[in-house]
PDB file of N, CA and C in Angstrom:
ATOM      1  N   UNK A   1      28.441  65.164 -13.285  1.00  0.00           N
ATOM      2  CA  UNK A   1      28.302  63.739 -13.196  1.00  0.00           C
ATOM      3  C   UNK A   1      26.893  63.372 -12.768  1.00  0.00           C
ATOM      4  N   UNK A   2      26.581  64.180 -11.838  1.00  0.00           N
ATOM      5  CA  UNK A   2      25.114  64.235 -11.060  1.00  0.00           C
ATOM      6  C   UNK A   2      24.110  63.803 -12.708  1.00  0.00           C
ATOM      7  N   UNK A   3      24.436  65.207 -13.570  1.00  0.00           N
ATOM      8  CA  UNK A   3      23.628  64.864 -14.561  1.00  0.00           C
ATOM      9  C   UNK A   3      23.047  64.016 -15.591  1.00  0.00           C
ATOM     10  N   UNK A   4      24.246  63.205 -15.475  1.00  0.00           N
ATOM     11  CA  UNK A   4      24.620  62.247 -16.720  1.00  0.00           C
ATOM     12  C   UNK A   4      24.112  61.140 -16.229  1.00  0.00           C
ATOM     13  N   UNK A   5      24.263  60.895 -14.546  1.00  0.00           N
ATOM     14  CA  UNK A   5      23.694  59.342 -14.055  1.00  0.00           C
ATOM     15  C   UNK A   5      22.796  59.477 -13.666  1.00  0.00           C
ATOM     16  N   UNK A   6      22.348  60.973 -13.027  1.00  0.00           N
ATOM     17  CA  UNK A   6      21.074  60.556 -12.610  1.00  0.00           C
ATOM     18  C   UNK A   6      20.857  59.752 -11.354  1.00  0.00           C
ATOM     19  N   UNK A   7      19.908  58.874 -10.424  1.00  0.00           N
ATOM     20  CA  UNK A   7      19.702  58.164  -9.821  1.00  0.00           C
ATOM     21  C   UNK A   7      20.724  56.637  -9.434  1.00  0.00           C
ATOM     22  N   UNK A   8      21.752  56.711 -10.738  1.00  0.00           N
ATOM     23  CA  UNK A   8      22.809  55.807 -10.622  1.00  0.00           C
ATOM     24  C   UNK A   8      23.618  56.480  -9.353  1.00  0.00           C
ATOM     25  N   UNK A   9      23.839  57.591  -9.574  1.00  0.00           N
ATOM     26  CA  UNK A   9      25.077  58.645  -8.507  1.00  0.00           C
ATOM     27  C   UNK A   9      24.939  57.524  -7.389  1.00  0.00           C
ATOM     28  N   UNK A  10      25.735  57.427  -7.082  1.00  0.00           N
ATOM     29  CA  UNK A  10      25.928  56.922  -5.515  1.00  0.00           C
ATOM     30  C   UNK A  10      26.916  57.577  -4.037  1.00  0.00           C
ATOM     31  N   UNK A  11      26.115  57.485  -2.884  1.00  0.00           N
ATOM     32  CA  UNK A  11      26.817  58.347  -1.634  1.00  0.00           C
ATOM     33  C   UNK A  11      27.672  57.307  -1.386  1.00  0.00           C
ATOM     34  N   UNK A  12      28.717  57.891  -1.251  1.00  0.00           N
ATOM     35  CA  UNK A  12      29.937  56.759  -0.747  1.00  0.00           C
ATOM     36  C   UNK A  12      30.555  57.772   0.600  1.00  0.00           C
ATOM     37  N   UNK A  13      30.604  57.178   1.759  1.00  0.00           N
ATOM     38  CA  UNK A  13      31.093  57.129   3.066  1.00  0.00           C
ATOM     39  C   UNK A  13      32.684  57.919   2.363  1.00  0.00           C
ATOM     40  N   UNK A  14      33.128  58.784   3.174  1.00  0.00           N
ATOM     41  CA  UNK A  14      33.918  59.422   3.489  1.00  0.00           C
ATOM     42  C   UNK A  14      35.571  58.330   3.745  1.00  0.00           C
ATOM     43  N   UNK A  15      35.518  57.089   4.238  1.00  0.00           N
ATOM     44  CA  UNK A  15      36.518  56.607   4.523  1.00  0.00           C
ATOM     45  C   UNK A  15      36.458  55.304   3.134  1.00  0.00           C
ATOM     46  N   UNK A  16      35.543  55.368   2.459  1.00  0.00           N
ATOM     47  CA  UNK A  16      35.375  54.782   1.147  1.00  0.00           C
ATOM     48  C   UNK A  16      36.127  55.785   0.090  1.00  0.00           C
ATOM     49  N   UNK A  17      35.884  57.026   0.660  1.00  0.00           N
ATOM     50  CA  UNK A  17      36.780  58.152  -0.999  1.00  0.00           C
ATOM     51  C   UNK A  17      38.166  57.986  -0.615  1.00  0.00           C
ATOM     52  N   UNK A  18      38.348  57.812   1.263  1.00  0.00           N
ATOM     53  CA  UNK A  18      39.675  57.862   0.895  1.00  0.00           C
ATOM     54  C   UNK A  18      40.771  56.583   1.039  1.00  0.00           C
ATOM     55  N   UNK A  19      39.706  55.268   0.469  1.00  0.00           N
ATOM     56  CA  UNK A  19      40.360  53.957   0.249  1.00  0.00           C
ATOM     57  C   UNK A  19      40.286  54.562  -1.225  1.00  0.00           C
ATOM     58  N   UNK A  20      39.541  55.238  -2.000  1.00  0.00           N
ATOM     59  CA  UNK A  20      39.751  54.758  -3.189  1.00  0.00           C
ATOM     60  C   UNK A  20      41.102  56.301  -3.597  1.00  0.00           C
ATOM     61  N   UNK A  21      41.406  56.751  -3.389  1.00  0.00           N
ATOM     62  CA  UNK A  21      41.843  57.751  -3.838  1.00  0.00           C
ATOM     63  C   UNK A  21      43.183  57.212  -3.131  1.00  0.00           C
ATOM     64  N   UNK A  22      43.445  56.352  -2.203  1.00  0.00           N
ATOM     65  CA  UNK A  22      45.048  55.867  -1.886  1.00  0.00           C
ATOM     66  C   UNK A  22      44.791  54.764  -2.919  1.00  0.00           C
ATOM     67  N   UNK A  23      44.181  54.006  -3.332  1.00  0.00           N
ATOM     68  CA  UNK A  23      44.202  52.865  -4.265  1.00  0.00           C
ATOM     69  C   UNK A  23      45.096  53.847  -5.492  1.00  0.00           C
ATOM     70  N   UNK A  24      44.212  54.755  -5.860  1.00  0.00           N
ATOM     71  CA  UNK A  24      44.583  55.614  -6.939  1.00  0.00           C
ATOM     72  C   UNK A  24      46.116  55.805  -7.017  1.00  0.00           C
ATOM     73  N   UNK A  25      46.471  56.348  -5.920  1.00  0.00           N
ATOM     74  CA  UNK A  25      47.550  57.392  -5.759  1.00  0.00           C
ATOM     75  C   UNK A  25      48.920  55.861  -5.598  1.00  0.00           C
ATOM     76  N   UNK A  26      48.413  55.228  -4.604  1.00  0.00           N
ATOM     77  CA  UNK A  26      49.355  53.667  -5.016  1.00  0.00           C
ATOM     78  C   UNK A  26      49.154  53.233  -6.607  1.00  0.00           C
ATOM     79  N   UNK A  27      48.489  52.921  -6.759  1.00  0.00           N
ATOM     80  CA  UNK A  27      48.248  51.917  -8.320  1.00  0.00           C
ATOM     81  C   UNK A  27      49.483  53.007  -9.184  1.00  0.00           C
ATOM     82  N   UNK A  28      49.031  54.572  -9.163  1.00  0.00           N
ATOM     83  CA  UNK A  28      50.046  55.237 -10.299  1.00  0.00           C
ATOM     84  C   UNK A  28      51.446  55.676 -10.136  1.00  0.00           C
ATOM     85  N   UNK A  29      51.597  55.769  -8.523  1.00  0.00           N
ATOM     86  CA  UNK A  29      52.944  55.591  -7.940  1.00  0.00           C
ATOM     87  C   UNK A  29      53.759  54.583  -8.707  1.00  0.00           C
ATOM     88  N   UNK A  30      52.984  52.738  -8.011  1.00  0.00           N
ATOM     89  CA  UNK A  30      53.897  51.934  -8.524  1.00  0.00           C
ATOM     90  C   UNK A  30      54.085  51.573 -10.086  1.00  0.00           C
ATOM     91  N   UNK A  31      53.446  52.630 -11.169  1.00  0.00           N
ATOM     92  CA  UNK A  31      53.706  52.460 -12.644  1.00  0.00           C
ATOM     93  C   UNK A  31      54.537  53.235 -12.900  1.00  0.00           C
ATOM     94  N   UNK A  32      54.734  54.180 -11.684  1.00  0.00           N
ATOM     95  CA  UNK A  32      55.680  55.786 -12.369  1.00  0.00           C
ATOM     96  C   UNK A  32      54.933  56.399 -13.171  1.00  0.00           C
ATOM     97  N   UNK A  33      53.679  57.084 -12.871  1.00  0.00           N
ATOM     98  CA  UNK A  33      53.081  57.329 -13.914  1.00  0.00           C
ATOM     99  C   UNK A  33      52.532  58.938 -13.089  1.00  0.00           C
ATOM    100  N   UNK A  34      53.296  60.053 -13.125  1.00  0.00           N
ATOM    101  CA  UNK A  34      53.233  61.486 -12.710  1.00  0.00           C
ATOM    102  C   UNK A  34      51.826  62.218 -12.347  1.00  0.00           C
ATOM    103  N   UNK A  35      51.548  62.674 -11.532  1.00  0.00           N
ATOM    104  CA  UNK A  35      50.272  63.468 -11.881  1.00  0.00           C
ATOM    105  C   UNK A  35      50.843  64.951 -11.934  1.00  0.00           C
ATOM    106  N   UNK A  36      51.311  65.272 -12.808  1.00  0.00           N
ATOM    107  CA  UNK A  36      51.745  66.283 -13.248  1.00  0.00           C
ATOM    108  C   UNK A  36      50.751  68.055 -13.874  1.00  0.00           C
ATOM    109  N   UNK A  37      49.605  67.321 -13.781  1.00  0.00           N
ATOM    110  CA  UNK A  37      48.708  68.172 -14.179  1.00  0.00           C
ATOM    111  C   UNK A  37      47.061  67.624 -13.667  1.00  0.00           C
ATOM    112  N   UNK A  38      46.272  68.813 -13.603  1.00  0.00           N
ATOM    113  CA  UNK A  38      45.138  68.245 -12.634  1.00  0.00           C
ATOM    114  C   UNK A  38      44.566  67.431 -14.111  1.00  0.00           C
ATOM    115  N   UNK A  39      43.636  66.350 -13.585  1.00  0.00           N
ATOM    116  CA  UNK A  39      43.255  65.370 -14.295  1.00  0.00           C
ATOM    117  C   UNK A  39      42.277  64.369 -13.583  1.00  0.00           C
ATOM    118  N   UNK A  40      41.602  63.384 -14.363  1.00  0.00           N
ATOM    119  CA  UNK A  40      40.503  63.120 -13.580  1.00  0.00           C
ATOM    120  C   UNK A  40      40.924  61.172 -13.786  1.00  0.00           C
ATOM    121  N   UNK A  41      40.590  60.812 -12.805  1.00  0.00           N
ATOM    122  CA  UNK A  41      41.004  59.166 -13.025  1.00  0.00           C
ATOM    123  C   UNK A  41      39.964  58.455 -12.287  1.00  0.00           C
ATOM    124  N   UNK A  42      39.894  57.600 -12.887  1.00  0.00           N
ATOM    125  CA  UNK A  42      38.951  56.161 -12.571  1.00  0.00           C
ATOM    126  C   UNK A  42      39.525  55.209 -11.761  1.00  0.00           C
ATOM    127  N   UNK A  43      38.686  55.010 -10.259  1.00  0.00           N
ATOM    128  CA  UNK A  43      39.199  53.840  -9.855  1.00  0.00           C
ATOM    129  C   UNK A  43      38.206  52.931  -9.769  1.00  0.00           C
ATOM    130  N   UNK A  44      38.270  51.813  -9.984  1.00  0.00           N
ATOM    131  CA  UNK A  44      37.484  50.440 -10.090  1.00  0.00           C
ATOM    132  C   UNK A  44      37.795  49.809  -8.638  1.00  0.00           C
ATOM    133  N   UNK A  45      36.624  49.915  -7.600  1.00  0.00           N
ATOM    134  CA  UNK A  45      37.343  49.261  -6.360  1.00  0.00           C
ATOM    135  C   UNK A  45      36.730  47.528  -6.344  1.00  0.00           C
ATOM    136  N   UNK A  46      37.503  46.490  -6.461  1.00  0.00           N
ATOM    137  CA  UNK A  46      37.124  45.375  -7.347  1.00  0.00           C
ATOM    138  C   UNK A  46      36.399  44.685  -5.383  1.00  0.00           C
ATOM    139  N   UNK A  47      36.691  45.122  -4.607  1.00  0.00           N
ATOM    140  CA  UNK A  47      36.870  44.800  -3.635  1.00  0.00           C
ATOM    141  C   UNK A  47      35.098  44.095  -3.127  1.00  0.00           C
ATOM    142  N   UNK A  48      34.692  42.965  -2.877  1.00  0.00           N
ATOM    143  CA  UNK A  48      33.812  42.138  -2.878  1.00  0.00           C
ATOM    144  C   UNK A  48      32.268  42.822  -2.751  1.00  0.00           C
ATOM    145  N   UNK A  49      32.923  43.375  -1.112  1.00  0.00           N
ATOM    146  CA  UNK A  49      32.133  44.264  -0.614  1.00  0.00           C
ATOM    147  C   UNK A  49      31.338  45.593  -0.997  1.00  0.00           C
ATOM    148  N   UNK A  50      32.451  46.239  -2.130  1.00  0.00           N
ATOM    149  CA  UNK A  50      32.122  47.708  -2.692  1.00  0.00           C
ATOM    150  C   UNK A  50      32.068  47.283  -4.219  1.00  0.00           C
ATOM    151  N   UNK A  51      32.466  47.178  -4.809  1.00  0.00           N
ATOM    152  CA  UNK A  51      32.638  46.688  -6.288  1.00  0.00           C
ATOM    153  C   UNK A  51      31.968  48.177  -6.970  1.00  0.00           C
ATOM    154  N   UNK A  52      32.934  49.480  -7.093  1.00  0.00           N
ATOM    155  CA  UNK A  52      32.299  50.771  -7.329  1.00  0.00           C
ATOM    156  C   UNK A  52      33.000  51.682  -8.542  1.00  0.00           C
ATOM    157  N   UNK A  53      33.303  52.055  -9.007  1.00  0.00           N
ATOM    158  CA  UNK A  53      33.558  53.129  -9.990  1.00  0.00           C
ATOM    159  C   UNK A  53      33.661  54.197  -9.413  1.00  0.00           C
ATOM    160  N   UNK A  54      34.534  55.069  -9.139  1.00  0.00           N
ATOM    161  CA  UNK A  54      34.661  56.349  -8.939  1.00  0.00           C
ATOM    162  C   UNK A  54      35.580  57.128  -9.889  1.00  0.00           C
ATOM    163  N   UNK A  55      35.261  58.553  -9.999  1.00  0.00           N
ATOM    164  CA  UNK A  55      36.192  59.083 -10.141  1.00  0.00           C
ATOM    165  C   UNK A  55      37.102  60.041  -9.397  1.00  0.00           C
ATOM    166  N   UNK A  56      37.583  60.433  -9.792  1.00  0.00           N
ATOM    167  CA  UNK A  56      38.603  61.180  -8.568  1.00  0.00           C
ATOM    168  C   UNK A  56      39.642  62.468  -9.222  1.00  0.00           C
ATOM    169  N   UNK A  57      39.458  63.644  -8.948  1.00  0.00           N
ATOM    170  CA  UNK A  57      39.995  64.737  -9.311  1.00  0.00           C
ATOM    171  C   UNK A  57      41.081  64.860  -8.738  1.00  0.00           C
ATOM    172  N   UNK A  58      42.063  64.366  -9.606  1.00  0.00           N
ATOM    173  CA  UNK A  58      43.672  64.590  -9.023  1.00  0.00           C
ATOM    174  C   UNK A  58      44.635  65.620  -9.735  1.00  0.00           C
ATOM    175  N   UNK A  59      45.307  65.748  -8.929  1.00  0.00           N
ATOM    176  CA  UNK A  59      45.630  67.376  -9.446  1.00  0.00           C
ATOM    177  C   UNK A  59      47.503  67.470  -8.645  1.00  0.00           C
ATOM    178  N   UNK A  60      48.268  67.866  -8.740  1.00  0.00           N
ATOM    179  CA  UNK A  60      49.375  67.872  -8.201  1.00  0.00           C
ATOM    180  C   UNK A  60      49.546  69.099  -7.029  1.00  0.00           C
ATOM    181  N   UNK A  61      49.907  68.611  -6.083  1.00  0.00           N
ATOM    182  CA  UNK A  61      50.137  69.566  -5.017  1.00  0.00           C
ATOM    183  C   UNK A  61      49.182  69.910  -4.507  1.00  0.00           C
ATOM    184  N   UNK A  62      47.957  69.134  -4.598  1.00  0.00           N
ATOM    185  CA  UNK A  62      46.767  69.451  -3.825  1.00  0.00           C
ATOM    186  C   UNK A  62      46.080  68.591  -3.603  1.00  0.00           C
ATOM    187  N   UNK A  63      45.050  68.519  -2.743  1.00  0.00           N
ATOM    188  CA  UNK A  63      44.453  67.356  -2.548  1.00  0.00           C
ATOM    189  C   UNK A  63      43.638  66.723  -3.171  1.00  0.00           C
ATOM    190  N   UNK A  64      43.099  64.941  -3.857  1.00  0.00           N
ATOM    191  CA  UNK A  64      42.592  64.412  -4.657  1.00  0.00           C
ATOM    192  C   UNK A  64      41.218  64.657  -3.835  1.00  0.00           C
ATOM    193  N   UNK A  65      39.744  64.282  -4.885  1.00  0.00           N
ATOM    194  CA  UNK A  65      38.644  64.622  -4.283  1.00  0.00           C
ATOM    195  C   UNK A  65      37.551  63.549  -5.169  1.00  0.00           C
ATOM    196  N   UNK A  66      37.327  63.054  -4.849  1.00  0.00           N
ATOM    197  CA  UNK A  66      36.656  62.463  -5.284  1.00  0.00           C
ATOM    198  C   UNK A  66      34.679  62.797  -5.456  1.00  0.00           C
ATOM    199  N   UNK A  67      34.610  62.845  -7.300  1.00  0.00           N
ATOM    200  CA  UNK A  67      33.647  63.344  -7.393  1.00  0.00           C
ATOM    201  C   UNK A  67      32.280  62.944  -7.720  1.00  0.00           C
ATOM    202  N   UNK A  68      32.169  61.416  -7.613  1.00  0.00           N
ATOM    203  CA  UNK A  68      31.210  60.973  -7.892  1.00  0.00           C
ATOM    204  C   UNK A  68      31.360  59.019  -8.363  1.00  0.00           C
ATOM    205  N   UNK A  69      30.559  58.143  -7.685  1.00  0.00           N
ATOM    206  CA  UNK A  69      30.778  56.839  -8.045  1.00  0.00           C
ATOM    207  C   UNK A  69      29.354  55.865  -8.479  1.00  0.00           C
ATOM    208  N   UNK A  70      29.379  54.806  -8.856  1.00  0.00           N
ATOM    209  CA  UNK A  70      28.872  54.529  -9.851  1.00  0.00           C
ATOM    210  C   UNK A  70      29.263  52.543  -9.133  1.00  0.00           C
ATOM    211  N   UNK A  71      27.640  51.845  -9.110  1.00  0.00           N
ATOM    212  CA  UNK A  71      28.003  50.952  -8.375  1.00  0.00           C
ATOM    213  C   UNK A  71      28.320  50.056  -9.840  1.00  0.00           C
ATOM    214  N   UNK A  72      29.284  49.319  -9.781  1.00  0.00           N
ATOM    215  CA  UNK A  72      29.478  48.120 -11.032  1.00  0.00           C
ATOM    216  C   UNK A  72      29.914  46.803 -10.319  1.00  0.00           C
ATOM    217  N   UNK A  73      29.596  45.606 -11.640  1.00  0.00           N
ATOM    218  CA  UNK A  73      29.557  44.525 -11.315  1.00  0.00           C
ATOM    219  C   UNK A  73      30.691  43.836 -11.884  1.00  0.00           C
ATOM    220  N   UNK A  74      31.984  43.544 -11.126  1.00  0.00           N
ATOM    221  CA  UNK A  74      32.872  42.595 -11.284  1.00  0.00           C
ATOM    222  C   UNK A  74      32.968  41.539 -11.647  1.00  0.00           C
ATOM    223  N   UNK A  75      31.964  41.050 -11.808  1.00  0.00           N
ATOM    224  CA  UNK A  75      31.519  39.483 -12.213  1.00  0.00           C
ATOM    225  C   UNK A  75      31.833  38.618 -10.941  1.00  0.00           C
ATOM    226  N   UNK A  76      31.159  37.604 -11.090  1.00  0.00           N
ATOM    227  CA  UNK A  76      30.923  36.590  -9.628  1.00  0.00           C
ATOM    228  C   UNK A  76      32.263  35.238 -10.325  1.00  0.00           C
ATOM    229  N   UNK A  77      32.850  34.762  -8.777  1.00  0.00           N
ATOM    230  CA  UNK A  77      34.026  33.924  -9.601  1.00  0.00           C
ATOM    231  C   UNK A  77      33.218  32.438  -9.593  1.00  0.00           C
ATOM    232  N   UNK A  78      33.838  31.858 -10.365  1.00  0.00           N
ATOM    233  CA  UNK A  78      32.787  30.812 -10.756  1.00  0.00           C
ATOM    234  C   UNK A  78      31.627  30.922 -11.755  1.00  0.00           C
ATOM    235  N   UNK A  79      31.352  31.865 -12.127  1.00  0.00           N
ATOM    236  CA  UNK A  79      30.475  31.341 -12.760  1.00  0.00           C
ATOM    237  C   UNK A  79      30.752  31.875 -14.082  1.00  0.00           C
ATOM    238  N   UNK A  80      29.835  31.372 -15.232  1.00  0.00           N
ATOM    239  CA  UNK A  80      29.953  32.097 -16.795  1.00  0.00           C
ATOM    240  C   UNK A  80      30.371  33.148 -17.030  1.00  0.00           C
ATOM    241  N   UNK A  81      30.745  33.378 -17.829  1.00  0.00           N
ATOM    242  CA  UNK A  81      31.194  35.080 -18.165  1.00  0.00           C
ATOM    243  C   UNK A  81      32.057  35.656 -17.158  1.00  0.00           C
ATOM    244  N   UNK A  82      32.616  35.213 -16.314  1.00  0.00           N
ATOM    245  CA  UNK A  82      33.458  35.686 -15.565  1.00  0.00           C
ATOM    246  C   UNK A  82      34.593  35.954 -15.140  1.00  0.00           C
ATOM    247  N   UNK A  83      35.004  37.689 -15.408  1.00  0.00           N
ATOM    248  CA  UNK A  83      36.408  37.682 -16.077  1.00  0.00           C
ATOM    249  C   UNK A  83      36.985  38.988 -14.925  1.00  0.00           C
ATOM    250  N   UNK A  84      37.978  38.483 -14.085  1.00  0.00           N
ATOM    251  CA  UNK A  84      39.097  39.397 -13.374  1.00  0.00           C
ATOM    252  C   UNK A  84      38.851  40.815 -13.766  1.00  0.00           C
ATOM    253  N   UNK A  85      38.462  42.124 -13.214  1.00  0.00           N
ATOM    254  CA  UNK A  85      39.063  43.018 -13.485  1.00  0.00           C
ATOM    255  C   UNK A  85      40.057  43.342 -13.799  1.00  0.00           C
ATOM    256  N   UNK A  86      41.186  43.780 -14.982  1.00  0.00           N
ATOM    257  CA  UNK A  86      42.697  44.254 -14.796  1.00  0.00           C
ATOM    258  C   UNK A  86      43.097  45.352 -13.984  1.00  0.00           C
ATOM    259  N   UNK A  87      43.885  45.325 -13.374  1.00  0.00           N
ATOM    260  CA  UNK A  87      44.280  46.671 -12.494  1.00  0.00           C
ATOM    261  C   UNK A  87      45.150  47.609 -13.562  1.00  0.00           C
ATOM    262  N   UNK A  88      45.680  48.418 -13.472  1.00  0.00           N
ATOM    263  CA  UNK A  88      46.435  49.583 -14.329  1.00  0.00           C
ATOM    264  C   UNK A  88      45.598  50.229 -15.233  1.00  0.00           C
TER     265      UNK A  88
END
C-alpha cells in the first residue's frame, strides 16, 4: 500500500484502527455478512473529525489489522456537490 500512495499513506493513532475496525466488524455483523475467509475491507470513517479510508485485514479467528489509510473528503453539508456517504 506504502507503494502505491506514496506520501498519501497516512499514520493513524492506534485507538483510530481500533474505531475503525469495530465500525467494520459492526457494519458486517448487522448485514449478516460472514468473514469466513481472510479478506481485506474498506472502511470509510465519514466521521467529521477523521473523514479516512482504511483498510483492514480481516480474517476469521484472528485478529483484524489494519493496514494502511488514506485521508478522503466526504463532502461539506451544505454546499454544491454534496452527497452523504452510503454506509454498507
Amino acid at each position: 500500500m506504502k507503494l502505491a500512495l506514496g506520501t498519501q499513506d497516512v499514520a493513524v493513532p492506534q485507538a483510530e484502527r481500533d474505531r475503525a475496525i469495530a465500525l467494520a466488524r459492526k457494519a458486517l455483523q448487522t448485514r449478516n455478512v460472514p468473514i469466513d475467509h481472510p479478506q481485506l475491507v474498506m472502511v470509510v470513517d465519514r466521521a467529521v473529525k477523521v473523514q479516512r479510508l482504511l483498510v483492514v485485514f480481516a480474517q476469521p479467528g484472528a485478529a483484524w489489522e489494519v493496514l494502511g489509510a488514506v485521508k478522503v473528503s466526504t463532502g461539506r453539508p451544505g454546499q454544491a456537490e454534496h452527497f452523504k456517504t452510503p454506509v454498507g
